[in-house]
PDB file of N, CA and C in Angstrom:
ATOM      1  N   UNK A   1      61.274 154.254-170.900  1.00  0.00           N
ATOM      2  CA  UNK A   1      59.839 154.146-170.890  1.00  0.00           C
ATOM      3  C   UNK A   1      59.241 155.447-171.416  1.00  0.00           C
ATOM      4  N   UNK A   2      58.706 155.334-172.508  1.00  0.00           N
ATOM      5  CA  UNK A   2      57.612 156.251-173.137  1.00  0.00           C
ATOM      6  C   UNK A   2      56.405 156.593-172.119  1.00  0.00           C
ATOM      7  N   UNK A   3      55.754 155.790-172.355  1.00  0.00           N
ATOM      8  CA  UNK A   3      54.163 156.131-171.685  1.00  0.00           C
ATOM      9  C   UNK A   3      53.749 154.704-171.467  1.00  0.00           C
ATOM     10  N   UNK A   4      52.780 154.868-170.113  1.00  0.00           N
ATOM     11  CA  UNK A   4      52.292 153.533-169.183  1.00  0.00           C
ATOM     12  C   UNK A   4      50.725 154.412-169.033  1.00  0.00           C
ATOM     13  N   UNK A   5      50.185 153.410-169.769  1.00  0.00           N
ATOM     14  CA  UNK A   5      48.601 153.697-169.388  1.00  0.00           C
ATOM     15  C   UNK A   5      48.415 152.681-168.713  1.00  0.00           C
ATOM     16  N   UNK A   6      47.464 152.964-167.682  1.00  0.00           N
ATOM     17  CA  UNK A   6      46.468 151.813-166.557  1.00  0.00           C
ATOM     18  C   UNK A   6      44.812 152.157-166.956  1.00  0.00           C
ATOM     19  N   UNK A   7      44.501 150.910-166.987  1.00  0.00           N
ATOM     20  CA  UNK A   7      43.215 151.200-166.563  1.00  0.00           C
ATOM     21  C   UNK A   7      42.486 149.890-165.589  1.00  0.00           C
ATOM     22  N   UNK A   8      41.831 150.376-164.410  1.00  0.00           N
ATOM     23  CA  UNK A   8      41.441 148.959-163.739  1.00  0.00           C
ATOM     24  C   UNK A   8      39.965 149.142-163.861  1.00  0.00           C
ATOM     25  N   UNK A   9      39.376 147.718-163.637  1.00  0.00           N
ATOM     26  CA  UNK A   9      38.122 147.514-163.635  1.00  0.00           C
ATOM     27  C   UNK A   9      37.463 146.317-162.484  1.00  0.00           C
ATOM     28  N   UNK A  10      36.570 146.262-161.800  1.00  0.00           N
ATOM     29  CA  UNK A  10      36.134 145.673-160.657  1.00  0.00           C
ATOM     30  C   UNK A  10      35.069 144.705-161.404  1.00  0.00           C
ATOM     31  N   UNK A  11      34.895 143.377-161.036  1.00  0.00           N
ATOM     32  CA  UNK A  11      33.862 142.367-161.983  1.00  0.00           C
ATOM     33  C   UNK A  11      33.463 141.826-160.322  1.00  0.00           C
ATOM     34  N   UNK A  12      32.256 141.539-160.613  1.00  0.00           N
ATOM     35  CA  UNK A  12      31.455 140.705-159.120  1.00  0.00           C
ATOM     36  C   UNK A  12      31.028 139.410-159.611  1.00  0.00           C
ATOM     37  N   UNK A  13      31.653 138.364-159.244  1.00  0.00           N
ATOM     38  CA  UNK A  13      31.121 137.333-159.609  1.00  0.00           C
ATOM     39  C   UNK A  13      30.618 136.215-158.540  1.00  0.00           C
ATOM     40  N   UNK A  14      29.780 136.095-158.250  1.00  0.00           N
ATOM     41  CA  UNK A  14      29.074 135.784-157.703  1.00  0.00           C
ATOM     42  C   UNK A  14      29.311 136.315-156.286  1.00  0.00           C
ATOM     43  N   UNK A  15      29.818 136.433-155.001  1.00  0.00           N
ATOM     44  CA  UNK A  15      29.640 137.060-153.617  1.00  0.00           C
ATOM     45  C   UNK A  15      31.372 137.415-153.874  1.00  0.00           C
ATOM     46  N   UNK A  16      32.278 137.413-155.279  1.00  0.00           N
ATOM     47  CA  UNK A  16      33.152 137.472-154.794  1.00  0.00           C
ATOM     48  C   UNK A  16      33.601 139.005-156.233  1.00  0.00           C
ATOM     49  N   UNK A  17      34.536 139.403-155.928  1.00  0.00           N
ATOM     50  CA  UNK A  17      34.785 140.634-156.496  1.00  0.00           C
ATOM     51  C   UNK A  17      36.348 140.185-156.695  1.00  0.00           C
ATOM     52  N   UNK A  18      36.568 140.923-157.995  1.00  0.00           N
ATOM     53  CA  UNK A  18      37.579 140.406-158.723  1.00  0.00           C
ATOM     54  C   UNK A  18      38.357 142.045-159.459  1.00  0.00           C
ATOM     55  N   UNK A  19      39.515 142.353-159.075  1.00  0.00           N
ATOM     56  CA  UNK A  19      39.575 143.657-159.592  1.00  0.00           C
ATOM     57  C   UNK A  19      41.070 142.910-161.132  1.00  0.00           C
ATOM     58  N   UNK A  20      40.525 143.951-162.285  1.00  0.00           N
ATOM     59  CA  UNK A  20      41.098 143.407-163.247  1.00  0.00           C
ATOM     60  C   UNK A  20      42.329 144.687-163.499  1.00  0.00           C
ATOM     61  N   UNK A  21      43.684 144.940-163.577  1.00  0.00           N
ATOM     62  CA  UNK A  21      44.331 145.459-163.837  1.00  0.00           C
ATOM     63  C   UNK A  21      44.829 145.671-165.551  1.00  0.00           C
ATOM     64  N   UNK A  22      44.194 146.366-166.584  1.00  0.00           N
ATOM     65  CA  UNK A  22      44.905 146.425-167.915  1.00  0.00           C
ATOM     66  C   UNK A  22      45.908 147.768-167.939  1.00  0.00           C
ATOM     67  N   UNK A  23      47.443 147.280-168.142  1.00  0.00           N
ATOM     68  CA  UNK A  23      48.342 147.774-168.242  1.00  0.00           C
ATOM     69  C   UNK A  23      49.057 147.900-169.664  1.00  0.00           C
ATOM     70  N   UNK A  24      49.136 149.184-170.298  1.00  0.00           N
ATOM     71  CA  UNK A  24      49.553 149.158-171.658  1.00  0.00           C
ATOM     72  C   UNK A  24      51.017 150.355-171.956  1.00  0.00           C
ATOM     73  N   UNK A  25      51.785 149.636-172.357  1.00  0.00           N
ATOM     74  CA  UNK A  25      53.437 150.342-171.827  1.00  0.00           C
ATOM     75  C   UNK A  25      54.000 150.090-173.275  1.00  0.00           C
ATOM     76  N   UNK A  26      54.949 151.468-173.609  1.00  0.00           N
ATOM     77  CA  UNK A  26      55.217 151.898-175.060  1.00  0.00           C
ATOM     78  C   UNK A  26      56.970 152.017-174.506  1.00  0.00           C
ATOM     79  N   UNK A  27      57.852 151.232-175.099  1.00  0.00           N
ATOM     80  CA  UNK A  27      59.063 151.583-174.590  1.00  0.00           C
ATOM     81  C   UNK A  27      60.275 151.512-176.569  1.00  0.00           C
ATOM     82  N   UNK A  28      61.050 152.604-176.157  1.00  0.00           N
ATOM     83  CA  UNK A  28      62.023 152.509-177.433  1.00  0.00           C
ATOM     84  C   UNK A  28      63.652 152.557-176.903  1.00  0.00           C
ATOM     85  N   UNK A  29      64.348 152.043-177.682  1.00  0.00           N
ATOM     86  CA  UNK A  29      65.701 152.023-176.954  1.00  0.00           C
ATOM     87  C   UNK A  29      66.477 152.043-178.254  1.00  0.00           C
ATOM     88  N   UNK A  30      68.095 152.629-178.336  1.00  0.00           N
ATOM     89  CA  UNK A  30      68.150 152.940-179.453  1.00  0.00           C
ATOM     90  C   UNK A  30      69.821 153.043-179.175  1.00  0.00           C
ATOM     91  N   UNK A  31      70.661 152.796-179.976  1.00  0.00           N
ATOM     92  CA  UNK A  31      72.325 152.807-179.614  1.00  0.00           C
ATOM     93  C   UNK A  31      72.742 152.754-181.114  1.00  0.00           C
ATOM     94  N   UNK A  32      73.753 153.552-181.395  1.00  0.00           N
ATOM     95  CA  UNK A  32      74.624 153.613-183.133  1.00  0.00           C
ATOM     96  C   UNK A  32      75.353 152.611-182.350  1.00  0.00           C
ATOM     97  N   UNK A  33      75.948 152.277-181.458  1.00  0.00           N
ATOM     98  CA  UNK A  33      77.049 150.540-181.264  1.00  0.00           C
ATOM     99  C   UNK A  33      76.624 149.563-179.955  1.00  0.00           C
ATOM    100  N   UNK A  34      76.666 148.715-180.315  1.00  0.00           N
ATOM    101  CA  UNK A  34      76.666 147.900-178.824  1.00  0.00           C
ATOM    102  C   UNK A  34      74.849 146.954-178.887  1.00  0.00           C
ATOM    103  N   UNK A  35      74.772 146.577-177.760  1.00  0.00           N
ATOM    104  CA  UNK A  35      73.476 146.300-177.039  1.00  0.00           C
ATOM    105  C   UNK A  35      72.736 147.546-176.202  1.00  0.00           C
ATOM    106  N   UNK A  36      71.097 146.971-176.682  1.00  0.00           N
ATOM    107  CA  UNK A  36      70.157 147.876-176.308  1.00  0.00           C
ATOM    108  C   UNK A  36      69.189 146.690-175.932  1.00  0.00           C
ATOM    109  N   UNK A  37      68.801 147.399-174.272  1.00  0.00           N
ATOM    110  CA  UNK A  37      67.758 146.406-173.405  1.00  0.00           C
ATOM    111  C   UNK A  37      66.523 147.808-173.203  1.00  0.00           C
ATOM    112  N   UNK A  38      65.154 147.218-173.810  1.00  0.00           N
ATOM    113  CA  UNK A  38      63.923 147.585-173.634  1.00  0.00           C
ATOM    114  C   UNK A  38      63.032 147.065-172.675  1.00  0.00           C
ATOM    115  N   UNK A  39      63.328 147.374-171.378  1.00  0.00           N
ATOM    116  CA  UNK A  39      62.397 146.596-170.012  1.00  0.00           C
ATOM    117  C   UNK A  39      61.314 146.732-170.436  1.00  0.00           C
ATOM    118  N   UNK A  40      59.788 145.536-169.847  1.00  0.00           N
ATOM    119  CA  UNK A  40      58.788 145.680-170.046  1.00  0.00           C
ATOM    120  C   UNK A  40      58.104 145.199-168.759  1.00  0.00           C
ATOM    121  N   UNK A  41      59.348 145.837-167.590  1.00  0.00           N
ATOM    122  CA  UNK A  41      58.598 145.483-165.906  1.00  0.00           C
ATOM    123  C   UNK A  41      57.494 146.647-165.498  1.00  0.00           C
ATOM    124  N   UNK A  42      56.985 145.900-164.365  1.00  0.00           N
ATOM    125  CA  UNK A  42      55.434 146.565-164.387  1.00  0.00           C
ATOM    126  C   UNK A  42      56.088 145.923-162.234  1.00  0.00           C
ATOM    127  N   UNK A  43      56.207 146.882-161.697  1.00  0.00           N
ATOM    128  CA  UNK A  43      55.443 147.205-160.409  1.00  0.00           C
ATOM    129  C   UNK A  43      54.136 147.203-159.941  1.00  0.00           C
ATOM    130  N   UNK A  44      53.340 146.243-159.680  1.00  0.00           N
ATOM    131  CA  UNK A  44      52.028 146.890-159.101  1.00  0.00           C
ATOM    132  C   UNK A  44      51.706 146.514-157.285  1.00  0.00           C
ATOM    133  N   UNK A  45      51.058 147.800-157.128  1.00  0.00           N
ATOM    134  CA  UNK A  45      50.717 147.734-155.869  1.00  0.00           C
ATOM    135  C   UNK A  45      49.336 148.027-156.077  1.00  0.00           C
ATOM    136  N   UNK A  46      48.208 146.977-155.359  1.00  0.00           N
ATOM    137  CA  UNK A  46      46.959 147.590-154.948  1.00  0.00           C
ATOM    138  C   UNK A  46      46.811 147.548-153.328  1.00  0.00           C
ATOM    139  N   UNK A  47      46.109 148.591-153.232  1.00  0.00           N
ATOM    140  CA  UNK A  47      45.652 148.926-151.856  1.00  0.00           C
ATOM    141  C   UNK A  47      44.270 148.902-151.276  1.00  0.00           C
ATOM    142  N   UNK A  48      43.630 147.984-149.925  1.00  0.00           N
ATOM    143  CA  UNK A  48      42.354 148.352-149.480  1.00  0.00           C
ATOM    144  C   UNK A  48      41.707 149.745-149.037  1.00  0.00           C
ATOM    145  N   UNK A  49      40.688 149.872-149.495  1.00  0.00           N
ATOM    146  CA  UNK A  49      40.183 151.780-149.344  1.00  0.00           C
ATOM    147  C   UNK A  49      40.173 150.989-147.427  1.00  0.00           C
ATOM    148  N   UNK A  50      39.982 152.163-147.044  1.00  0.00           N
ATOM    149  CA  UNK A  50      40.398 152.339-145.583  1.00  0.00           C
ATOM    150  C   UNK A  50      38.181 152.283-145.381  1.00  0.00           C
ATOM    151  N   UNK A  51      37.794 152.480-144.552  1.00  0.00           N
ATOM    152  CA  UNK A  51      36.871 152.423-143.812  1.00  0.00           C
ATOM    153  C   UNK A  51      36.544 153.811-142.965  1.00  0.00           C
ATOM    154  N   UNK A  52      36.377 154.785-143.557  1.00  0.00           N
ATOM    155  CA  UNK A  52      36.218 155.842-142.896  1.00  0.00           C
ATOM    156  C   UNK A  52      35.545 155.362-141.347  1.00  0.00           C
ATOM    157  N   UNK A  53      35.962 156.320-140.550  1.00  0.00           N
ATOM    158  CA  UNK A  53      35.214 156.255-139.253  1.00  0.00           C
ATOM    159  C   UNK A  53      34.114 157.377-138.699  1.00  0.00           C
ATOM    160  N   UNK A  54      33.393 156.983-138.515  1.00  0.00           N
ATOM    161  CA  UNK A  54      31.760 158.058-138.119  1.00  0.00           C
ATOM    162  C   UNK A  54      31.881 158.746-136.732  1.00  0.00           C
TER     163      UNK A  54
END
C-alpha cells in the first residue's frame, strides 16, 4: 500500500443523517518471477462522539 486518502462527509436528509465515507487507495506490486497480489481491502471503523458530561 502506497497511500490511503479518506475523506468523510455528513448529509441530513430529512430528520435522518447519513455519514458518507470516500476512500481513495494507490497500491503497486511488482516481482521479476512468479505471482504478484495487489490488496484493495479497506478496514473501516466509525465511532459515536461520546456526550461530554457538565
Amino acid at each position: 500500500m502506497i497511500r490511503t486518502h479518506v475523506k468523510t462527509y455528513k448529509h441530513r436528509v430529512g430528520k435522518h443523517t447519513y455519514v458518507v465515507v470516500n476512500i481513495y487507495q494507490t497500491a503497486t506490486a511488482k516481482a521479476a518471477q512468479g505471482n504478484v497480489l495487489a490488496s484493495n481491502a479497506v478496514n473501516v471503523r466509525i465511532y459515536r462522539k461520546r456526550k461530554r458530561k457538565a
